[in-house]
Every structure is written in structure tokens, then in C-alpha cells.
PDB file of N, CA and C in Angstrom:
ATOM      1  N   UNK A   1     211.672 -43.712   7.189  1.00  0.00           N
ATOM      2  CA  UNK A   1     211.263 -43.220   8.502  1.00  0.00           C
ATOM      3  C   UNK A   1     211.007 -41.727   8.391  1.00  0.00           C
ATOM      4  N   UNK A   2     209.977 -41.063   9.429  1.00  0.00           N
ATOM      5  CA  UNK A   2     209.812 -40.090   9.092  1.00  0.00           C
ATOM      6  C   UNK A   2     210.880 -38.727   9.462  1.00  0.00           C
ATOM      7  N   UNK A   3     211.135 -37.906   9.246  1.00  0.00           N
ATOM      8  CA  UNK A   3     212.092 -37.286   9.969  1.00  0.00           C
ATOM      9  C   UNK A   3     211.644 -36.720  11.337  1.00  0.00           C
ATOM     10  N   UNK A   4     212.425 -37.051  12.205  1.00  0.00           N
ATOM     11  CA  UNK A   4     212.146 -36.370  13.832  1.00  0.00           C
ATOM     12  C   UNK A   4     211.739 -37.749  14.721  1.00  0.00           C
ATOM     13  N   UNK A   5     211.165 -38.379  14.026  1.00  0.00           N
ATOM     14  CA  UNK A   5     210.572 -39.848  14.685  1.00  0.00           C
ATOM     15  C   UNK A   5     212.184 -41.091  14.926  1.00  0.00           C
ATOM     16  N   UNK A   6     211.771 -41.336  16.247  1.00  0.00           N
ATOM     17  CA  UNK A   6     213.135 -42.003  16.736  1.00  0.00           C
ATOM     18  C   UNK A   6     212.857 -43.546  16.118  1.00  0.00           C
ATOM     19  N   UNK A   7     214.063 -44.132  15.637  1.00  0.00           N
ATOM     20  CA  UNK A   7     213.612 -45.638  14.774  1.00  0.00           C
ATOM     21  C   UNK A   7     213.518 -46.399  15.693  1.00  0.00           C
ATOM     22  N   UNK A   8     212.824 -46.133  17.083  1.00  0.00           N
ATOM     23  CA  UNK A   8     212.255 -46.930  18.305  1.00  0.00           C
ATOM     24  C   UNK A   8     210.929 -46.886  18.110  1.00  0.00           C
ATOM     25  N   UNK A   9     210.659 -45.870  17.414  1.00  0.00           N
ATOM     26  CA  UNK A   9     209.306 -45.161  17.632  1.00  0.00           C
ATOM     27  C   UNK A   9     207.938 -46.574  16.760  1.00  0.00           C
ATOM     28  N   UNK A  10     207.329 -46.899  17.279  1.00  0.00           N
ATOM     29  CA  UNK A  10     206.313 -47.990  16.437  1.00  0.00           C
ATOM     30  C   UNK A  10     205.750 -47.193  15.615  1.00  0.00           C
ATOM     31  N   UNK A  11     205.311 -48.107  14.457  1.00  0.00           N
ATOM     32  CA  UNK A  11     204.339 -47.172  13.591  1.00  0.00           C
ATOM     33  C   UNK A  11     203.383 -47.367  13.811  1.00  0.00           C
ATOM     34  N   UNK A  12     202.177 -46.591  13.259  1.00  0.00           N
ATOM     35  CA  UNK A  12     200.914 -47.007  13.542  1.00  0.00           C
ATOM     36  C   UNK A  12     199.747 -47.352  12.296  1.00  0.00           C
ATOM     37  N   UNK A  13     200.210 -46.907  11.392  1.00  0.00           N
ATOM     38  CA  UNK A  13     200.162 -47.578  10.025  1.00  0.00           C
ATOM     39  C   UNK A  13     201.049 -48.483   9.938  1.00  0.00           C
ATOM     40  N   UNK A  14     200.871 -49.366   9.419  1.00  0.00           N
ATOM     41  CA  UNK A  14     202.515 -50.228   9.340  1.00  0.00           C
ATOM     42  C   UNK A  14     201.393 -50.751   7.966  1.00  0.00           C
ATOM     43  N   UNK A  15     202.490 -51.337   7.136  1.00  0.00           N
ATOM     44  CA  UNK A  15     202.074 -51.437   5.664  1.00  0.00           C
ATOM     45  C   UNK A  15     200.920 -52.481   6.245  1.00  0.00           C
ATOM     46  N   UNK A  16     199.778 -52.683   4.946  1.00  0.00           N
ATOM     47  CA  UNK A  16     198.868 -53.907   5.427  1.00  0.00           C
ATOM     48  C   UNK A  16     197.627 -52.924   5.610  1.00  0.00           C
ATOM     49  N   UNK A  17     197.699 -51.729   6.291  1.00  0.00           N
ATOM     50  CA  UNK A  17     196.798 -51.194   7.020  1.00  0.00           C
ATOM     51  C   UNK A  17     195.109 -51.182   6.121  1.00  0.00           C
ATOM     52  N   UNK A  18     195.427 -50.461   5.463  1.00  0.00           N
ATOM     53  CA  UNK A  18     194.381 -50.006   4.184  1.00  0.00           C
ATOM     54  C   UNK A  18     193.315 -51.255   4.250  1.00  0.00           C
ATOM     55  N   UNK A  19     194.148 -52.811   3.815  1.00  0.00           N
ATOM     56  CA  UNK A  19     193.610 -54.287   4.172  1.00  0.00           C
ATOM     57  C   UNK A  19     192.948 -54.543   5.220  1.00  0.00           C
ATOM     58  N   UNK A  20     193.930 -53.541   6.082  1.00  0.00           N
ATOM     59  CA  UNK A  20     192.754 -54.269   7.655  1.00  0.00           C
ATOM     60  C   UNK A  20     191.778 -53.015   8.140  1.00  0.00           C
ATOM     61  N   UNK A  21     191.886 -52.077   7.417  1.00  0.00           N
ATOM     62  CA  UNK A  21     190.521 -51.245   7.472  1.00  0.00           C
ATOM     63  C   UNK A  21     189.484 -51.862   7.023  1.00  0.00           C
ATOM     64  N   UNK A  22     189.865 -52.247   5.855  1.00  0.00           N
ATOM     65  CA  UNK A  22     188.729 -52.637   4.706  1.00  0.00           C
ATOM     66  C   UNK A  22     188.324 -54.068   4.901  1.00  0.00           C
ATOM     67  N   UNK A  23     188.870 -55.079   5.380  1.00  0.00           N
ATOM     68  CA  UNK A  23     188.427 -56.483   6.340  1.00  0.00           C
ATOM     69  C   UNK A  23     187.551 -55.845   7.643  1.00  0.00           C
ATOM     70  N   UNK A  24     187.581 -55.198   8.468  1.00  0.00           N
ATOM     71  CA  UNK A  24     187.078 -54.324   9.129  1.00  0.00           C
ATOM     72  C   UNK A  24     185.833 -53.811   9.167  1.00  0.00           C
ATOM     73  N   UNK A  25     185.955 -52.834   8.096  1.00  0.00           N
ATOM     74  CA  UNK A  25     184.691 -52.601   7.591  1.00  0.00           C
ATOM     75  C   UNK A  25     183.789 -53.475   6.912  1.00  0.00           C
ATOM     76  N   UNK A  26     183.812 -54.209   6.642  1.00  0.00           N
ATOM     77  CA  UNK A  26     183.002 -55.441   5.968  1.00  0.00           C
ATOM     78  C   UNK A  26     182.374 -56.071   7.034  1.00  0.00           C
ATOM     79  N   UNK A  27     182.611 -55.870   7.987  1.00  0.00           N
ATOM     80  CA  UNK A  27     181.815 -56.586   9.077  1.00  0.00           C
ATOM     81  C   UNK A  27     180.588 -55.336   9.991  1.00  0.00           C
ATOM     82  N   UNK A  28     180.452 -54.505   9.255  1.00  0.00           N
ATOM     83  CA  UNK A  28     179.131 -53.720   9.626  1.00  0.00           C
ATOM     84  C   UNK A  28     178.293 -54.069   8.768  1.00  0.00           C
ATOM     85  N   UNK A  29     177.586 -54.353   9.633  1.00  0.00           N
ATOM     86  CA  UNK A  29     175.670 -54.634   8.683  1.00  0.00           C
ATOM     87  C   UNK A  29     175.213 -53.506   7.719  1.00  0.00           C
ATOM     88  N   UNK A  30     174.500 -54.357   6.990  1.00  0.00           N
ATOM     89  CA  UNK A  30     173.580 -52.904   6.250  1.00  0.00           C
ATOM     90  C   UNK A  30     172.802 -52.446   7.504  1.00  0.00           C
ATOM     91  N   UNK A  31     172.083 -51.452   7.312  1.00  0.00           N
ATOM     92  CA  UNK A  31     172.038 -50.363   8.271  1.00  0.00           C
ATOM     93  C   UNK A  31     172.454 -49.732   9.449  1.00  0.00           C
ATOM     94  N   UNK A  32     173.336 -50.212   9.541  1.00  0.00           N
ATOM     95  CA  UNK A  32     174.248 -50.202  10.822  1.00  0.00           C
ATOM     96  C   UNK A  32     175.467 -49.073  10.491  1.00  0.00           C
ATOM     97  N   UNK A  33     176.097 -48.113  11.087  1.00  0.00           N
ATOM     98  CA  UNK A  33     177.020 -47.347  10.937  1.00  0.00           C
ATOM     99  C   UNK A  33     177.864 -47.661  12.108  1.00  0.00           C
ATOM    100  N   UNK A  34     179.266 -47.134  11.662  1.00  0.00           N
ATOM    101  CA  UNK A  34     180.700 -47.132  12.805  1.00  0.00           C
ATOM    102  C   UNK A  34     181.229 -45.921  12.784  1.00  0.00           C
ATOM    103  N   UNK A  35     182.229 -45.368  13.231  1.00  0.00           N
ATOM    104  CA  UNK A  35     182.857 -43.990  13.041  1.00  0.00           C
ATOM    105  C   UNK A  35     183.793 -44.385  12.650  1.00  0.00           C
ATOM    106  N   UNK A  36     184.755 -43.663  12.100  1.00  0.00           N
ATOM    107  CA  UNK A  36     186.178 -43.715  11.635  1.00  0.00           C
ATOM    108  C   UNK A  36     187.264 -43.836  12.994  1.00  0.00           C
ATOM    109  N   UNK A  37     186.433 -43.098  13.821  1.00  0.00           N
ATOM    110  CA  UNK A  37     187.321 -43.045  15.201  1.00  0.00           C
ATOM    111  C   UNK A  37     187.104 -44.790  15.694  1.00  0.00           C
ATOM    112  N   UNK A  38     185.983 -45.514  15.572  1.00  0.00           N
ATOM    113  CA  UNK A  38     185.748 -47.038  15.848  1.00  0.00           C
ATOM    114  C   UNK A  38     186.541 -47.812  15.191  1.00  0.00           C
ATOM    115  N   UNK A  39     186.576 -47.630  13.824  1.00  0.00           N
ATOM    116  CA  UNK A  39     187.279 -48.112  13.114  1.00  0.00           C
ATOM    117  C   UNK A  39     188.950 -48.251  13.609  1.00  0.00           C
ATOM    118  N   UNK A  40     189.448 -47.128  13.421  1.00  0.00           N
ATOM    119  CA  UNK A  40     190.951 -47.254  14.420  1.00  0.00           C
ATOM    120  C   UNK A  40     190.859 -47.676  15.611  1.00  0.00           C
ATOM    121  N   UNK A  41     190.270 -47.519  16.836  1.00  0.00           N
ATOM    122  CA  UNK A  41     190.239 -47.922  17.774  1.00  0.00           C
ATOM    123  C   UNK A  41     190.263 -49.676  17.507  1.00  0.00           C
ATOM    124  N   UNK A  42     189.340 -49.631  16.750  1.00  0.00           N
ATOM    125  CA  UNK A  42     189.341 -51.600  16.828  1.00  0.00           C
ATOM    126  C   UNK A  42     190.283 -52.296  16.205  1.00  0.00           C
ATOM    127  N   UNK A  43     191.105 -51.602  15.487  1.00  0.00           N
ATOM    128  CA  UNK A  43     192.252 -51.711  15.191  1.00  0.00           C
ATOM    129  C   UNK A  43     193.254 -51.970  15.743  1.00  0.00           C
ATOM    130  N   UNK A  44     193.367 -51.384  16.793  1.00  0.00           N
ATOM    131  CA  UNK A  44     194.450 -50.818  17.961  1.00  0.00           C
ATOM    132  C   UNK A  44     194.803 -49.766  17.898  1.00  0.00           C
ATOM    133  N   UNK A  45     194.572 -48.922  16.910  1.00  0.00           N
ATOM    134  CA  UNK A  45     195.318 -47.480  16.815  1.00  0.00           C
ATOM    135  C   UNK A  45     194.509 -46.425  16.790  1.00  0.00           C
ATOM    136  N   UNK A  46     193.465 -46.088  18.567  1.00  0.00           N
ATOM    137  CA  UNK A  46     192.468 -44.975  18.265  1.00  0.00           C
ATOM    138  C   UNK A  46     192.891 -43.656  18.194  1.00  0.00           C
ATOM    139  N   UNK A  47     193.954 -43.208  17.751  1.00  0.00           N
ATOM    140  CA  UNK A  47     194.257 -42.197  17.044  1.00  0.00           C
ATOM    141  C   UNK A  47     194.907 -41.666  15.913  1.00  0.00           C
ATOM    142  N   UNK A  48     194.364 -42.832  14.765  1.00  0.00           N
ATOM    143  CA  UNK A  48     194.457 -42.881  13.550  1.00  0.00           C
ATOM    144  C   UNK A  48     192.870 -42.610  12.916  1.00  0.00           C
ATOM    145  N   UNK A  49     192.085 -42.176  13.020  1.00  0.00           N
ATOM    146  CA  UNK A  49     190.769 -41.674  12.377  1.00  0.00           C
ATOM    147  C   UNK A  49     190.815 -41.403  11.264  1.00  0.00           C
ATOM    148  N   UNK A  50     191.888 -40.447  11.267  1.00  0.00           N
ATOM    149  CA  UNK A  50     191.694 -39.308   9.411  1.00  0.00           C
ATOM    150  C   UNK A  50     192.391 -40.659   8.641  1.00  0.00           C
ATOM    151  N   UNK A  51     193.407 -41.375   9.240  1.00  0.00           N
ATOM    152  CA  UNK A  51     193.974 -42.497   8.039  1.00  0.00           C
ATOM    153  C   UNK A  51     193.110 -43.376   7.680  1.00  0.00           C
ATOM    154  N   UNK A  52     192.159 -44.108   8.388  1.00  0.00           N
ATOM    155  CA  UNK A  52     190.933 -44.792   8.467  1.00  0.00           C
ATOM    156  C   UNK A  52     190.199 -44.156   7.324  1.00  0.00           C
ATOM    157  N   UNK A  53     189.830 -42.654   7.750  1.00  0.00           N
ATOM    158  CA  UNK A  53     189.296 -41.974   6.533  1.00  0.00           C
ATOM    159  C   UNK A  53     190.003 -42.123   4.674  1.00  0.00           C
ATOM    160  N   UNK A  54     191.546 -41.649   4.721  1.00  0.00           N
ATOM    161  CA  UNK A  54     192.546 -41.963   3.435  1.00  0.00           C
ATOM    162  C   UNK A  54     191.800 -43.530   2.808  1.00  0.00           C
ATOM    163  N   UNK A  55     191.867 -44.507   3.919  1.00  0.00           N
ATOM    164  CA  UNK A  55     192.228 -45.645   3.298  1.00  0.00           C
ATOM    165  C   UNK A  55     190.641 -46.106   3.217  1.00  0.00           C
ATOM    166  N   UNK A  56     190.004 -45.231   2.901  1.00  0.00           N
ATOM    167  CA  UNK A  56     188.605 -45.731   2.786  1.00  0.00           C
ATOM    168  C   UNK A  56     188.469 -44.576   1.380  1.00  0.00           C
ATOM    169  N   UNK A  57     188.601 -43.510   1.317  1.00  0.00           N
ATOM    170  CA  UNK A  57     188.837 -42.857   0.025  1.00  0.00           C
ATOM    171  C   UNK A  57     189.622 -43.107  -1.129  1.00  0.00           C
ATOM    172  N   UNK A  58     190.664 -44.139  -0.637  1.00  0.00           N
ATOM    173  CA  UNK A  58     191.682 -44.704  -1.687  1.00  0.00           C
ATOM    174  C   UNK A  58     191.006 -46.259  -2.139  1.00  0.00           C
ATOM    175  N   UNK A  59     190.015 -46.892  -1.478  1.00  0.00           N
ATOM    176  CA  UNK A  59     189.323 -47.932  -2.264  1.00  0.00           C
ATOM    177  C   UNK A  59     189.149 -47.724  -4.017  1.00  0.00           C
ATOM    178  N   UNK A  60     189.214 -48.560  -4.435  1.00  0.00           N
ATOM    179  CA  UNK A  60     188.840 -48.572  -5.706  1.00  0.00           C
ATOM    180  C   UNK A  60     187.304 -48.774  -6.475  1.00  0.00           C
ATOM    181  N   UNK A  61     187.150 -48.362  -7.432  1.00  0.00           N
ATOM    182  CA  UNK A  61     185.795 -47.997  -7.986  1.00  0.00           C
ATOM    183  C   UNK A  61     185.628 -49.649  -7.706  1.00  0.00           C
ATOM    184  N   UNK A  62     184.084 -49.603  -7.926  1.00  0.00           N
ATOM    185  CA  UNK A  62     183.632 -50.628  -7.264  1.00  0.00           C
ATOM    186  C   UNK A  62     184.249 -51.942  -6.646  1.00  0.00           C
ATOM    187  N   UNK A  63     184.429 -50.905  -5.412  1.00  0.00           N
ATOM    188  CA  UNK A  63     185.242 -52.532  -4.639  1.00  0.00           C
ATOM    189  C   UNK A  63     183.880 -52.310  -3.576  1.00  0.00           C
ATOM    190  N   UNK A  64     184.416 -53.816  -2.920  1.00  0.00           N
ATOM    191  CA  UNK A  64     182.929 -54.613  -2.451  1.00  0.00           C
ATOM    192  C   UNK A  64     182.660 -54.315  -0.511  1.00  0.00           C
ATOM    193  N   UNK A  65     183.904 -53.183  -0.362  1.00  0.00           N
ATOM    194  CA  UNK A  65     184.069 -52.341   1.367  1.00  0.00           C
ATOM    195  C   UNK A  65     182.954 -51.733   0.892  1.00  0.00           C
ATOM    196  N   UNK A  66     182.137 -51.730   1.823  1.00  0.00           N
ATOM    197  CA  UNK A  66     180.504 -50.940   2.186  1.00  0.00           C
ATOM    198  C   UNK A  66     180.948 -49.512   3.320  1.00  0.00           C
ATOM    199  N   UNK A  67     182.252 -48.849   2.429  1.00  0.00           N
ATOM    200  CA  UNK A  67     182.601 -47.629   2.829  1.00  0.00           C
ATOM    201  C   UNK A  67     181.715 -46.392   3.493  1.00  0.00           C
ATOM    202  N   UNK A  68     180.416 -46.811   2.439  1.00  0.00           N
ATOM    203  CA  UNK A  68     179.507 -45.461   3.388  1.00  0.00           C
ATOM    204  C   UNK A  68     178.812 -45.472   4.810  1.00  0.00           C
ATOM    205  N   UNK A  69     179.055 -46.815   4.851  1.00  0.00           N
ATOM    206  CA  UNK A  69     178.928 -47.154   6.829  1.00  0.00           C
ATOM    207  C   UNK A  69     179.373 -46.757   7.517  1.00  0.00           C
ATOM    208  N   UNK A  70     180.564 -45.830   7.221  1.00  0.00           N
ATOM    209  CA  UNK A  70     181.792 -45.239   8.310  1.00  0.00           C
ATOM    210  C   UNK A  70     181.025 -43.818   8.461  1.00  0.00           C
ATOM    211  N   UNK A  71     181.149 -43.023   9.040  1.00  0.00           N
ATOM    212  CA  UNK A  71     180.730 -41.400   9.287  1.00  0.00           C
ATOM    213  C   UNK A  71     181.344 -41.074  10.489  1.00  0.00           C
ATOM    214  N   UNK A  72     181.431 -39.858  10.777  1.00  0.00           N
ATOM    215  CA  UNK A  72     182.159 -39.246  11.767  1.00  0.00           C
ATOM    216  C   UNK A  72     181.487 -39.076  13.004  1.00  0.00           C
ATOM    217  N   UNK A  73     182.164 -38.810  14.073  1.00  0.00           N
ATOM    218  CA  UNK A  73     181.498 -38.807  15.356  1.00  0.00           C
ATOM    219  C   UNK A  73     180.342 -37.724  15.917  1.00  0.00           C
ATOM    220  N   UNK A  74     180.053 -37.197  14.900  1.00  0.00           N
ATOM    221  CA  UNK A  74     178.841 -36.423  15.742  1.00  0.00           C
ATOM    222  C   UNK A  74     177.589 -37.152  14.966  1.00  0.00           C
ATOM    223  N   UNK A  75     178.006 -37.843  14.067  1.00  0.00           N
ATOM    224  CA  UNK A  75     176.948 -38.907  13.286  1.00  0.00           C
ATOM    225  C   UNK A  75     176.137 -38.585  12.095  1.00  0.00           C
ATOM    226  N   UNK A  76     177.128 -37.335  11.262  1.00  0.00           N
ATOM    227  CA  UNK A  76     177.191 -36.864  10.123  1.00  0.00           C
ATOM    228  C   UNK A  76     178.264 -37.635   8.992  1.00  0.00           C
ATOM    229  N   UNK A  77     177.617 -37.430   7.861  1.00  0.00           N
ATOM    230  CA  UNK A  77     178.435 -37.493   6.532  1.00  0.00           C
ATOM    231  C   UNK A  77     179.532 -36.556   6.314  1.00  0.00           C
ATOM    232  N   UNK A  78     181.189 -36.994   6.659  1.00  0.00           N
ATOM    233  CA  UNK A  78     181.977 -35.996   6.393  1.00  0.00           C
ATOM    234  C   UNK A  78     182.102 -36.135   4.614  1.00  0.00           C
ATOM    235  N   UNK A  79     182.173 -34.920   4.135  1.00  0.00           N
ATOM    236  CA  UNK A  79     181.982 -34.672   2.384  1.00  0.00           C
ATOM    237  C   UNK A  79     183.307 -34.187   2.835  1.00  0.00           C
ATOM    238  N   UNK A  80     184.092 -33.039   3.504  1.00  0.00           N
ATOM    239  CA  UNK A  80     185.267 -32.833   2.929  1.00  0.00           C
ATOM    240  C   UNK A  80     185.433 -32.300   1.646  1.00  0.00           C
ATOM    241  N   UNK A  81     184.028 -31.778   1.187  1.00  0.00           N
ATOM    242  CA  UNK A  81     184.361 -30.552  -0.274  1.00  0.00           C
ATOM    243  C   UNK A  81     183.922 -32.231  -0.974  1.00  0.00           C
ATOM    244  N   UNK A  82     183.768 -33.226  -0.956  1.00  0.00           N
ATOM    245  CA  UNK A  82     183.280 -34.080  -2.061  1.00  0.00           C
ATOM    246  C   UNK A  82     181.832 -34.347  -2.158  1.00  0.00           C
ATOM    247  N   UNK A  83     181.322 -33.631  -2.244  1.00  0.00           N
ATOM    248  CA  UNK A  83     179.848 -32.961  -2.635  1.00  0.00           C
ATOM    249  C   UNK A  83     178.855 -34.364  -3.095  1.00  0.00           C
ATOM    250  N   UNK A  84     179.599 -35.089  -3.976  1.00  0.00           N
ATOM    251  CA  UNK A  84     179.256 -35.959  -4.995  1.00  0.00           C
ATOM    252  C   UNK A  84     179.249 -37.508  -4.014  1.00  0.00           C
ATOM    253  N   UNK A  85     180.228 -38.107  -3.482  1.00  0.00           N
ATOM    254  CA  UNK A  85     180.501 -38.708  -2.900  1.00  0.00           C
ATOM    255  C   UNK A  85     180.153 -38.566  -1.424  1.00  0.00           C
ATOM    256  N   UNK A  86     179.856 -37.563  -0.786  1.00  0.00           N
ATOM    257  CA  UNK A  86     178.523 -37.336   0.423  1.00  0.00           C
ATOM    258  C   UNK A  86     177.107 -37.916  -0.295  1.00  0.00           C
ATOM    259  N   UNK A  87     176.822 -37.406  -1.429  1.00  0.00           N
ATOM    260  CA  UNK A  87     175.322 -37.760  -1.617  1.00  0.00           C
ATOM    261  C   UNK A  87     175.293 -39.118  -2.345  1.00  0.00           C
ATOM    262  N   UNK A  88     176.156 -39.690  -2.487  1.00  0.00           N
ATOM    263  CA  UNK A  88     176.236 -41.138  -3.215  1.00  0.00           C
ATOM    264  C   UNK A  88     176.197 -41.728  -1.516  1.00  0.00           C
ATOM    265  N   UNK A  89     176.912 -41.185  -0.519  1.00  0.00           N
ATOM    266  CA  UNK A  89     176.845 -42.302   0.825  1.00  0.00           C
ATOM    267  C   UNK A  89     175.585 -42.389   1.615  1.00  0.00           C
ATOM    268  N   UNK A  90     174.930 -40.624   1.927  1.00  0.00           N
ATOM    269  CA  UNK A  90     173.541 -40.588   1.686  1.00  0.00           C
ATOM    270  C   UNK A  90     172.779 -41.986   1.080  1.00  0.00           C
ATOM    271  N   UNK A  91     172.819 -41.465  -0.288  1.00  0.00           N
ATOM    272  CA  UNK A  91     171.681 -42.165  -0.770  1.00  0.00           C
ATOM    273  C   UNK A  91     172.202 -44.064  -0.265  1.00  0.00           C
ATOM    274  N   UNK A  92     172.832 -44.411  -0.199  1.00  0.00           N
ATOM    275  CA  UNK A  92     173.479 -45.674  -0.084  1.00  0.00           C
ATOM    276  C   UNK A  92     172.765 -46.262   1.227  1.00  0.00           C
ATOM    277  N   UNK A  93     173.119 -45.599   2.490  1.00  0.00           N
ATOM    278  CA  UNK A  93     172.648 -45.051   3.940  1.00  0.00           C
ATOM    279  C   UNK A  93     170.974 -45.621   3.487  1.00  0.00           C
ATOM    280  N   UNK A  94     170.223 -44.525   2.961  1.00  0.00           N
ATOM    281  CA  UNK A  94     168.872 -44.345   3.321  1.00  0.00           C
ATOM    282  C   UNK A  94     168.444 -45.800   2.543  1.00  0.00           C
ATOM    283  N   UNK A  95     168.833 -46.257   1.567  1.00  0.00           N
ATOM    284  CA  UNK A  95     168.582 -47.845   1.165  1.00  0.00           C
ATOM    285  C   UNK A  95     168.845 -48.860   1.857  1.00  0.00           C
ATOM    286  N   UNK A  96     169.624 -48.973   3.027  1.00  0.00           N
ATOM    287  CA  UNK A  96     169.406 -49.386   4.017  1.00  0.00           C
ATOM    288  C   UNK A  96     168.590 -49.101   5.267  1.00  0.00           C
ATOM    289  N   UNK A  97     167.999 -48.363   5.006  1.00  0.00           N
ATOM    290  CA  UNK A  97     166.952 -47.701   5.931  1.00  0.00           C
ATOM    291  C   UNK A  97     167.525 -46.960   7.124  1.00  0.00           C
ATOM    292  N   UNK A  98     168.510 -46.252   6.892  1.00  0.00           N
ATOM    293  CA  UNK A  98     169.412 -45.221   7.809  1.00  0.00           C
ATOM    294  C   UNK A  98     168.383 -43.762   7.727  1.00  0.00           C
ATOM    295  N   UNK A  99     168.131 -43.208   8.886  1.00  0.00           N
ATOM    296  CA  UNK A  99     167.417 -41.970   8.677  1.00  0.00           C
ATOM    297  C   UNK A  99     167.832 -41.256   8.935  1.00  0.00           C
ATOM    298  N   UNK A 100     167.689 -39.867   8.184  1.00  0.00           N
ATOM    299  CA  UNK A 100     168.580 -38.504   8.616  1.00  0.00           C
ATOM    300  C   UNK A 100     167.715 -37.630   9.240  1.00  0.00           C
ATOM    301  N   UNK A 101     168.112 -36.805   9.782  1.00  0.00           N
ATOM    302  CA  UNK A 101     167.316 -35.569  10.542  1.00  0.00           C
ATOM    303  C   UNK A 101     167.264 -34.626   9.522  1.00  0.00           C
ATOM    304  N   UNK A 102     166.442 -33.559   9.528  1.00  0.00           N
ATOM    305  CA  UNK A 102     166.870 -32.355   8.590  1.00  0.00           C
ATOM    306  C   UNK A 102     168.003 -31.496   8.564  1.00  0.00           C
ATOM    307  N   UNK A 103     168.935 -32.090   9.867  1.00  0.00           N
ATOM    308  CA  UNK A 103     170.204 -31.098   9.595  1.00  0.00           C
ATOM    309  C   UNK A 103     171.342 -31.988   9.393  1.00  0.00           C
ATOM    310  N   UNK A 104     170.790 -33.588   8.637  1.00  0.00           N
ATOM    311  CA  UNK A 104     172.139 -34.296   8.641  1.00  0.00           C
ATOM    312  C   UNK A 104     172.116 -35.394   9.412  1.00  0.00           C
ATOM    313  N   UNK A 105     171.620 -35.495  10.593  1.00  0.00           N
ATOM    314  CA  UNK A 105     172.527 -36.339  11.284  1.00  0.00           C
ATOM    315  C   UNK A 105     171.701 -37.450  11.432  1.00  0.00           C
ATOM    316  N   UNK A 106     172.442 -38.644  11.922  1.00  0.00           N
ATOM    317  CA  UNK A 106     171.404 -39.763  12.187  1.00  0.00           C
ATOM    318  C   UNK A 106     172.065 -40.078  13.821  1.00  0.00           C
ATOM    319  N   UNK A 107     170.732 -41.047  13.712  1.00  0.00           N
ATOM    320  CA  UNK A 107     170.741 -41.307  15.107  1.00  0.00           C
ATOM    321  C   UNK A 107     171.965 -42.432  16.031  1.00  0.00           C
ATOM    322  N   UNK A 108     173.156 -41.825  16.044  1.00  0.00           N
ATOM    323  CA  UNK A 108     174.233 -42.745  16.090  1.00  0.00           C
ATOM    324  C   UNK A 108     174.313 -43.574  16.939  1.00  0.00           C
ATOM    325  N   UNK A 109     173.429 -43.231  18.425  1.00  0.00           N
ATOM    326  CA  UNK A 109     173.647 -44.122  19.690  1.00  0.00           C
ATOM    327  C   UNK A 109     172.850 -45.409  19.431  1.00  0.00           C
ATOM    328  N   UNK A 110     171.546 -45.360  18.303  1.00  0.00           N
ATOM    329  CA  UNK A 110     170.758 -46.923  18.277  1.00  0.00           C
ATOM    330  C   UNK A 110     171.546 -47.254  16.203  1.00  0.00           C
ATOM    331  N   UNK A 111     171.890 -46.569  15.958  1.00  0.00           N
ATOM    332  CA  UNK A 111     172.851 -47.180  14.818  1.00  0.00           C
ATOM    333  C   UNK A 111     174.018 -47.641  14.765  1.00  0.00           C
ATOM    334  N   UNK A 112     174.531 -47.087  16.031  1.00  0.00           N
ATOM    335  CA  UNK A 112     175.887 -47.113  16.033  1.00  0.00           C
ATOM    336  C   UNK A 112     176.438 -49.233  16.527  1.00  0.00           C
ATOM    337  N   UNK A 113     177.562 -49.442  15.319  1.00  0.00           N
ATOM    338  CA  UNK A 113     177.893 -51.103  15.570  1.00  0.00           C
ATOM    339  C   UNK A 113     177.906 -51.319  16.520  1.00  0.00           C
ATOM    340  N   UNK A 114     178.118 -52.324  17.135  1.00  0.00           N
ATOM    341  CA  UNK A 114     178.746 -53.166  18.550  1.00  0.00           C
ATOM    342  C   UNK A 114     179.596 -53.852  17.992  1.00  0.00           C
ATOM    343  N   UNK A 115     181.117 -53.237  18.018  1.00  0.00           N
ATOM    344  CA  UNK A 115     182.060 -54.395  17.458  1.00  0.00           C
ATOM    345  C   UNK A 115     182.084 -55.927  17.975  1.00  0.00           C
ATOM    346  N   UNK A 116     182.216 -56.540  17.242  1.00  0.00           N
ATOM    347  CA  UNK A 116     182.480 -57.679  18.078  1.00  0.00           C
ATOM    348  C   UNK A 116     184.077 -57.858  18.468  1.00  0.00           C
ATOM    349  N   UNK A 117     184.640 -59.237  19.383  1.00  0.00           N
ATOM    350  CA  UNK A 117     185.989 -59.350  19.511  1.00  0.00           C
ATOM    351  C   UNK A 117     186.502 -59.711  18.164  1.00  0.00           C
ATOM    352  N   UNK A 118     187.886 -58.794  17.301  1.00  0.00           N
ATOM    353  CA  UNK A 118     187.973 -59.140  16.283  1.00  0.00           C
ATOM    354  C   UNK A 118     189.297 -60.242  16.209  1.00  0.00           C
ATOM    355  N   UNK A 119     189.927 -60.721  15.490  1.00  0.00           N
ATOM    356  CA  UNK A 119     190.685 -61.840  15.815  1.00  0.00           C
ATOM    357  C   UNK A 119     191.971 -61.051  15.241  1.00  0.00           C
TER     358      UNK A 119
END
């Protein structure tokens, strides 16, 4: 437990999580994007984003989560200093026919998923 947190307190990761990001994410289409903030939310936990983010950076080399579908809410590629891994999600993106503006961003309101009810 963490220190300061009362052992009443629920978690919001609770082990499993990483699994049900990544079941999660598998259900966005190619060209289709979600946010990280969607991602937790459909979860139940919309204020887990940045962990959404961890457990999408902690995937393993070629695993079969279509990770670069996720992007952040203004409907940019967060790089986070990973330079390399922005332009690998880029290029990933535009092969699905995702389009960027010249300053980055795509068009999130007609890209953006429509979750469905998840079970």
C-alpha cells in the first residue's frame, strides 16, 4: 500500500490493468484514434491517463496492441523526449490514412473512436 493512502482507499490500477488497456486498445480501427484520457475513462478510471500512457510504453517489441492509435487530447503525438518512437507512430498513423496538419495535429473530432459498450 502506498504510504498516506488509507487501506479503505480503492485502487485504481489494481493488478490486471496493463491487460485491460491493451484488450482495450485493440478495439480501435485502423485509422481511427482514442486519447489516453478515453482510454481510462472506458475503463472506469478517467483519471488515470499518464498510466494508460506507462502501460502502453511498457508493451513489448512487437506485440500485436496498435499502440500508436492512442494520442493525447489536443490530438497530437505525445514523444515525451522519444523522438524515435513519435516518428515510428507518425509514420504508422499516416498508413492508415491519418492526416496531420503542419503543426502536428490531426483532426480529432472526425477521428476520434466512438467507444462502444465494453463488457
Amino acid at each position: 500500500m502506498a504510504a498516506g493512502l488509507p487501506s479503505d482507499e480503492p485502487r485504481v490500477c489494481k493488478p490486471g490493468f496493463h491487460g485491460r488497456v491493451a484488450a482495450a486498445v485493440r478495439l480501435v480501427p485502423p485509422g481511427r484514434v482514442t486519447t489516453y484520457g478515453d482510454v481510462a475513462g472506458v475503463l472506469g478510471s478517467p483519471r488515470v491517463a499518464r498510466q494508460v500512457g506507462w502501460a502502453l510504453a511498457a508493451l513489448p517489441a512487437g506485440s500485436d496492441v496498435p499502440w500508436h492509435r492512442v494520442i493525447n487530447a489536443q490530438g497530437r503525438i505525445s514523444h515525451r523526449g522519444e523522438l524515435v518512437r513519435a516518428s515510428e507512430q507518425r509514420r504508422l498513423l499516416e498508413a492508415e490514412g491519418v492526416l496531420f496538419s503542419d503543426s502536428g495535429r490531426l483532426d480529432l473530432a472526425s477521428l476520434r473512436w466512438d467507444w462502444p459498450e465494453l463488457p
